[in-house]
C-alpha atoms as a PDB file:
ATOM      1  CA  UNK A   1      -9.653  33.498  39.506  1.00  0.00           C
ATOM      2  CA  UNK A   2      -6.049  33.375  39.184  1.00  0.00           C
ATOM      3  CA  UNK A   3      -5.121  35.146  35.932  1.00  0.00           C
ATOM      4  CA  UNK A   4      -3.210  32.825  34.309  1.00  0.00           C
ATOM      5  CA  UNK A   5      -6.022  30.278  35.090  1.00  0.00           C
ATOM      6  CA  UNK A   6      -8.465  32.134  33.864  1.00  0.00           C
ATOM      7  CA  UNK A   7      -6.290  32.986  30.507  1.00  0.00           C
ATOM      8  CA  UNK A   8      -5.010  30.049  29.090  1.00  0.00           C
ATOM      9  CA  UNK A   9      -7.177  27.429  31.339  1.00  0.00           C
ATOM     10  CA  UNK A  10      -4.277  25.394  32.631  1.00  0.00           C
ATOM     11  CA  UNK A  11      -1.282  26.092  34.399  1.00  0.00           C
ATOM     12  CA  UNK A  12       1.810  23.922  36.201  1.00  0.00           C
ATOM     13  CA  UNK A  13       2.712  23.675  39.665  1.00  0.00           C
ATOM     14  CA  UNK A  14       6.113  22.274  40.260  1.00  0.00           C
ATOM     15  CA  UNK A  15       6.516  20.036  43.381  1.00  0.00           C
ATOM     16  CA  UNK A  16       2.671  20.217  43.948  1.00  0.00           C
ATOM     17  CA  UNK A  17       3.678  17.032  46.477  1.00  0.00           C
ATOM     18  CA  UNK A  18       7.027  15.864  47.793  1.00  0.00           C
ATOM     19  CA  UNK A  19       8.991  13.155  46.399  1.00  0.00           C
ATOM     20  CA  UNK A  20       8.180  11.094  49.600  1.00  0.00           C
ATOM     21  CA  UNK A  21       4.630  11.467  49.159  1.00  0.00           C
ATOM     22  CA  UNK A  22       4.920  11.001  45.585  1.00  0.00           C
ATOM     23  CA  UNK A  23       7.147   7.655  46.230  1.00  0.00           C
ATOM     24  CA  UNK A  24       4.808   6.166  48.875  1.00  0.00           C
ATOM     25  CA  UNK A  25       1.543   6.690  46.396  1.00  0.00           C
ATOM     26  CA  UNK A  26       3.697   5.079  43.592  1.00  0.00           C
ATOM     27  CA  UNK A  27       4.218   3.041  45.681  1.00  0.00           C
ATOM     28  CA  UNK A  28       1.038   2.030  47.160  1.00  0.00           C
ATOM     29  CA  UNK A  29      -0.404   2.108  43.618  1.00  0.00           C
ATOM     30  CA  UNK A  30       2.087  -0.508  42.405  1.00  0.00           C
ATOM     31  CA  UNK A  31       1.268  -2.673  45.288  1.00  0.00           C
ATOM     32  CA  UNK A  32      -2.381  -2.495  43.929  1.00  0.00           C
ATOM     33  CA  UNK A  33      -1.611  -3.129  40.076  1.00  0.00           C
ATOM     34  CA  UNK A  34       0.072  -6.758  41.686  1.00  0.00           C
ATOM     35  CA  UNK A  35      -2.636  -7.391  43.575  1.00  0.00           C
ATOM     36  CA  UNK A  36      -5.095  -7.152  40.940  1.00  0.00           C
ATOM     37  CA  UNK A  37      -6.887  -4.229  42.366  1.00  0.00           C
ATOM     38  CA  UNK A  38      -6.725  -2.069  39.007  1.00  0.00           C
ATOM     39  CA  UNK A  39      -8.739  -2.399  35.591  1.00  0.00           C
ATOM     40  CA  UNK A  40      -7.588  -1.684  32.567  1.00  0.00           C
ATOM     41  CA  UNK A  41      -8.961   1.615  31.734  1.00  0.00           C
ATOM     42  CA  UNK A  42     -11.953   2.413  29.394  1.00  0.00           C
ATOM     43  CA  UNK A  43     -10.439   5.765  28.364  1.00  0.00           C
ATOM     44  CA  UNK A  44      -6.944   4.738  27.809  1.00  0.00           C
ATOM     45  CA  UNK A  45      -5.446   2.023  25.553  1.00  0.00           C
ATOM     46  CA  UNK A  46      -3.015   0.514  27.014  1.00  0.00           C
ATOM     47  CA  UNK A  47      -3.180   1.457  30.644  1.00  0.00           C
ATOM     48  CA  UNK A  48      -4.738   0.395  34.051  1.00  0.00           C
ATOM     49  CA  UNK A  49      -6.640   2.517  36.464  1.00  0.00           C
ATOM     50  CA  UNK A  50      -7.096   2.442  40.300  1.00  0.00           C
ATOM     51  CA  UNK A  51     -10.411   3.811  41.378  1.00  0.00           C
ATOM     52  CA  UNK A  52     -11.910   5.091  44.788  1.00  0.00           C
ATOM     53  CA  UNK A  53     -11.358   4.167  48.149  1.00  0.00           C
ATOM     54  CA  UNK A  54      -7.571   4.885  48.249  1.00  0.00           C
ATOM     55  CA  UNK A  55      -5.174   7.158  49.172  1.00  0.00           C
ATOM     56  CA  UNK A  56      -6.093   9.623  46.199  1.00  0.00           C
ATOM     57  CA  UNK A  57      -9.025  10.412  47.885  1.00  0.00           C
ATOM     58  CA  UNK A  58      -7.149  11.464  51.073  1.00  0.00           C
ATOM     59  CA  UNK A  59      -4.888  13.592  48.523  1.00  0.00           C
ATOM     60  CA  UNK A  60      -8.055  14.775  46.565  1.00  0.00           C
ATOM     61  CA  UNK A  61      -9.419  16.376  50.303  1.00  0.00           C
ATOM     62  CA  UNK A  62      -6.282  17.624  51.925  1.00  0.00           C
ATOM     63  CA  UNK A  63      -4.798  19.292  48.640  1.00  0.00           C
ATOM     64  CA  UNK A  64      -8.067  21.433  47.903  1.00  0.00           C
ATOM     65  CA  UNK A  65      -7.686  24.154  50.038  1.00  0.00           C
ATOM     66  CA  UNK A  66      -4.429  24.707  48.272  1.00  0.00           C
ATOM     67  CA  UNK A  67      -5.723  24.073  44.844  1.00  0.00           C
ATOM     68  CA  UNK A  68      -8.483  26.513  45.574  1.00  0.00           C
ATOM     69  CA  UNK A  69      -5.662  29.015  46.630  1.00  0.00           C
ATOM     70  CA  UNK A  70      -3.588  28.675  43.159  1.00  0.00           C
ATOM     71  CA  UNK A  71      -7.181  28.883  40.995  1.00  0.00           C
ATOM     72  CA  UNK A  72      -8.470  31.590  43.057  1.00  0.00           C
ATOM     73  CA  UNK A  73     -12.030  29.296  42.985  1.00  0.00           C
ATOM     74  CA  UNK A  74     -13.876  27.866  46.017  1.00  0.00           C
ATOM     75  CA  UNK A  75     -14.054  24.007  44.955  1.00  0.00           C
ATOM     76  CA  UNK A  76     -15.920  21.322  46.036  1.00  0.00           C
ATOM     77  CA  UNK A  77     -13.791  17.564  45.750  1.00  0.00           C
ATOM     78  CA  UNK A  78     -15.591  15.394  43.428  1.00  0.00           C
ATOM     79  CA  UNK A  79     -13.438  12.285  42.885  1.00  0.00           C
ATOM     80  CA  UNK A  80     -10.250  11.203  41.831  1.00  0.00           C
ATOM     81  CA  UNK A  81      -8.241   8.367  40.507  1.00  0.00           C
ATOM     82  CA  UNK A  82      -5.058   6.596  39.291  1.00  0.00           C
ATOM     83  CA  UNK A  83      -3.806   5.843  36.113  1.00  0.00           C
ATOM     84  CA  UNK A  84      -0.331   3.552  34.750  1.00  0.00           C
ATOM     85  CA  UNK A  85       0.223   3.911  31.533  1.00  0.00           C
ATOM     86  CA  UNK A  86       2.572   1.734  29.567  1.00  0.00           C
ATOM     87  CA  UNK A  87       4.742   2.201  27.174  1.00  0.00           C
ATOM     88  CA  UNK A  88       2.708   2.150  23.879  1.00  0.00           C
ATOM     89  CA  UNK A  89      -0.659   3.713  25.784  1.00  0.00           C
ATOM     90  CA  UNK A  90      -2.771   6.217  23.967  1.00  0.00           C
ATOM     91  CA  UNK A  91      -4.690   8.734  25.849  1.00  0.00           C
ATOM     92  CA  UNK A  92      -7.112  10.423  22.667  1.00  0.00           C
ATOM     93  CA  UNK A  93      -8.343  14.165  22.619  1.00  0.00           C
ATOM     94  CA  UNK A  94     -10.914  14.474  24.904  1.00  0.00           C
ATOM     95  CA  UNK A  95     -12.555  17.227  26.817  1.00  0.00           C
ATOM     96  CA  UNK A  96     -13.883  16.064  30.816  1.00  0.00           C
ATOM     97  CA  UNK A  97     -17.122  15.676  32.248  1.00  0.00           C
ATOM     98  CA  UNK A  98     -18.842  18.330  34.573  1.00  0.00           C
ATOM     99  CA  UNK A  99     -17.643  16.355  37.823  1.00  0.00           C
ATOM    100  CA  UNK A 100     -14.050  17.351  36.106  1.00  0.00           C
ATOM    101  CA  UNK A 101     -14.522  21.132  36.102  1.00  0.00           C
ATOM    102  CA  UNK A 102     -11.592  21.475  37.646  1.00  0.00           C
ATOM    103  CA  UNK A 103      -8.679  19.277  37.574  1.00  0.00           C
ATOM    104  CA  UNK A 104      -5.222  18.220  38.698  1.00  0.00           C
ATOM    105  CA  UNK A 105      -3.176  15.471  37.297  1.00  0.00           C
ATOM    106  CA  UNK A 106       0.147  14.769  38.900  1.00  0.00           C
ATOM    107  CA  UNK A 107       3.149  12.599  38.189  1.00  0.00           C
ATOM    108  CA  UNK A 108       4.076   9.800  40.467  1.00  0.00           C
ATOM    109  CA  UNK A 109       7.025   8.732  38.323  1.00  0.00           C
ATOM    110  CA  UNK A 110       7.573   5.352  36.988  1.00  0.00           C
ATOM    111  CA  UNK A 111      10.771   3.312  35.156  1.00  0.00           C
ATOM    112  CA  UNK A 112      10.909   5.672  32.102  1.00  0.00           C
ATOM    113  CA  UNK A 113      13.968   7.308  30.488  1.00  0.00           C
ATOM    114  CA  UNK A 114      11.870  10.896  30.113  1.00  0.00           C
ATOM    115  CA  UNK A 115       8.229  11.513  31.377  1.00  0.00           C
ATOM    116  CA  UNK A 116       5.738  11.160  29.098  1.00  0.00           C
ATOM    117  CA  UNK A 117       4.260  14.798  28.315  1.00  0.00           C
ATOM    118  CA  UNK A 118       0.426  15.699  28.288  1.00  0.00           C
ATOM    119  CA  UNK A 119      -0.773  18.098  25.750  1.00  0.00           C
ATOM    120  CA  UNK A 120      -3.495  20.520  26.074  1.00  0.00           C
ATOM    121  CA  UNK A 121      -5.164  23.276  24.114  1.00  0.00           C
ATOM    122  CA  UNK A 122      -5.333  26.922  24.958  1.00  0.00           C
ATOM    123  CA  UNK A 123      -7.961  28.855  25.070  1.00  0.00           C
ATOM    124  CA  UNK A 124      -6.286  30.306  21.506  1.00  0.00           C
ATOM    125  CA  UNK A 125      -6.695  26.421  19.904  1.00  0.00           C
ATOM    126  CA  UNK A 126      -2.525  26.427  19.925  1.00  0.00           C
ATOM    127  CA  UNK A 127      -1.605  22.705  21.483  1.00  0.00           C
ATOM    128  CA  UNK A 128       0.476  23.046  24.248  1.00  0.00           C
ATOM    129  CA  UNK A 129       3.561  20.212  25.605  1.00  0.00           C
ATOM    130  CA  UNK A 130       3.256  19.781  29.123  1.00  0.00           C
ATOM    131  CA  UNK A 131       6.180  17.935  30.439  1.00  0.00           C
ATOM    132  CA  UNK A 132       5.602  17.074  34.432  1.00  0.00           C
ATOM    133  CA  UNK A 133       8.545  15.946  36.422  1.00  0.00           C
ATOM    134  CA  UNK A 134       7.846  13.340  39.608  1.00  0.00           C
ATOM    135  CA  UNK A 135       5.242  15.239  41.821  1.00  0.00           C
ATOM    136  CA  UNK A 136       4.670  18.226  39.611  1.00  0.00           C
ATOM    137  CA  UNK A 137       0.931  19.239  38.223  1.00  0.00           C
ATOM    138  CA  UNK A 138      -1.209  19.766  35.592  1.00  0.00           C
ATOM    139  CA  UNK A 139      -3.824  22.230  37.061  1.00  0.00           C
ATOM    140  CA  UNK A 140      -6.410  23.050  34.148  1.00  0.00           C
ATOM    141  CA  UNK A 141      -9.920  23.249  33.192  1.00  0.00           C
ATOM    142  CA  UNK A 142     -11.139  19.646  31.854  1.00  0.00           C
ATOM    143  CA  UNK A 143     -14.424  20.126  30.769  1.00  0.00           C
ATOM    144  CA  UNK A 144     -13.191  23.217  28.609  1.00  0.00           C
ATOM    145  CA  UNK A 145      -9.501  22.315  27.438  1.00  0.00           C
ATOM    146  CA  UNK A 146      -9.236  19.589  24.983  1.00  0.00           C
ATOM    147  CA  UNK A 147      -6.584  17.191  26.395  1.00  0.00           C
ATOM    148  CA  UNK A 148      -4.634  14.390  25.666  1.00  0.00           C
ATOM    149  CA  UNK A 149      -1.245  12.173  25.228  1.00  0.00           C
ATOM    150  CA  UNK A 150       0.016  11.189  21.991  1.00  0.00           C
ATOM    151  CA  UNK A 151       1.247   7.930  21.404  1.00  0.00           C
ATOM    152  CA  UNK A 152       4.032   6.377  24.184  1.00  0.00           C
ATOM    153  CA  UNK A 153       6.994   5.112  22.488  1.00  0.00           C
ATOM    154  CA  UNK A 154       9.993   5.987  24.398  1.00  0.00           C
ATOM    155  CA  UNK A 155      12.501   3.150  23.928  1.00  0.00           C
ATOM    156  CA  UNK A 156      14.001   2.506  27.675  1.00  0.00           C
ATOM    157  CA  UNK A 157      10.917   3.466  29.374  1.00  0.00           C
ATOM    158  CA  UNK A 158       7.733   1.177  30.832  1.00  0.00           C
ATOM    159  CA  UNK A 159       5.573   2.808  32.876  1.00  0.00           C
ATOM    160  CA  UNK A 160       4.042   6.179  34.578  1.00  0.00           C
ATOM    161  CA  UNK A 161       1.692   6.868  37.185  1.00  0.00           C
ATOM    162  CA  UNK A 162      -0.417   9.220  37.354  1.00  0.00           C
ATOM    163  CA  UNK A 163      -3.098  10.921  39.898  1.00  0.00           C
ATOM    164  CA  UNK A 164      -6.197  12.645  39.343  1.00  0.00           C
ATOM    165  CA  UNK A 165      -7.668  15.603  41.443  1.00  0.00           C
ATOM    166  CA  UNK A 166     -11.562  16.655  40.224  1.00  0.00           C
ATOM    167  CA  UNK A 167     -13.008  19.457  41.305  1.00  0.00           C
ATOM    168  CA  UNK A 168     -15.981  21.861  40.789  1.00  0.00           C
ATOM    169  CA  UNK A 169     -16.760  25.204  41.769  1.00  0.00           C
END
């Protein structure tokens, strides 16, 4: 397992996917939001969420060789997913479910003036800011590091998408 992994349970990856992948998945998940194809989510106030049988799954089976290579874990794809959140969205503490051993959450981008951070727990309790720039990761344990994202309220910004790897080993 990769040592930093293994340490601290989370780690980033800068430019985990290009800015033209990252554009034409934005862009493909906007084109669903219009369309009515997303629900607002369960988990988060204030935001909708695009579920299987999309491109994320594509994503979720051609990026896990390289995931596996940056854990150091053989993985097996379990699902993923696609989140907007809007300005004024909540995402509480939460730890994952087994099918989210293992997960990835990258940034798609959005109309916001800064990107709205994730926070997650080390494996010392200390809460740790996670700011991801347009197709950066969040690699990081998420049935074993609390998670979350504290209240949006960035004046000048609207929305940010998001994409969910899960993984077990």
């Amino acid at each position: 397992m990769n040592r930093e992994y293994k340490k601290n349970g989370y780690f980033i990856v800068r430019n985990f996917i290009s800015l033209e992948l990252t554009n034409y998945l934005r862009f493909f998940f906007i084109k669903a939001r219009d369309n009515f194809a997303t629900k607002q989510s369960k988990q988060a106030s204030g935001a909708d969420d695009l579920g299987r049988g999309n491109p994320f799954e594509l994503l979720l089976d051609y990026k896990c060789a390289f995931v596996e290579e940056k854990m150091g874990l053989e993985l097996y794809p379990t699902y993923s997913y696609g989140r907007i959140y809007y300005n004024g969205s909540i995402l509480p503490r939460h730890k994952d479910r087994q099918s989210c051993e293992n997960s990835v959450t990258i940034n798609l981008g959005g109309k916001y003036k800064l990107p709205w951070p994730i926070w997650i727990q080390d494996a010392r309790g200390k809460s740790k800011e996670c700011v991801l720039e347009e197709g950066d990761a969040l690699l990081y344990r998420g049935c074993e590091r609390t998670h979350w994202r504290e209240p949006w309220k960035c004046k000048d910004s609207e929305w940010q998408a998001q994409i969910f790897l899960h993984y077990v080993e």
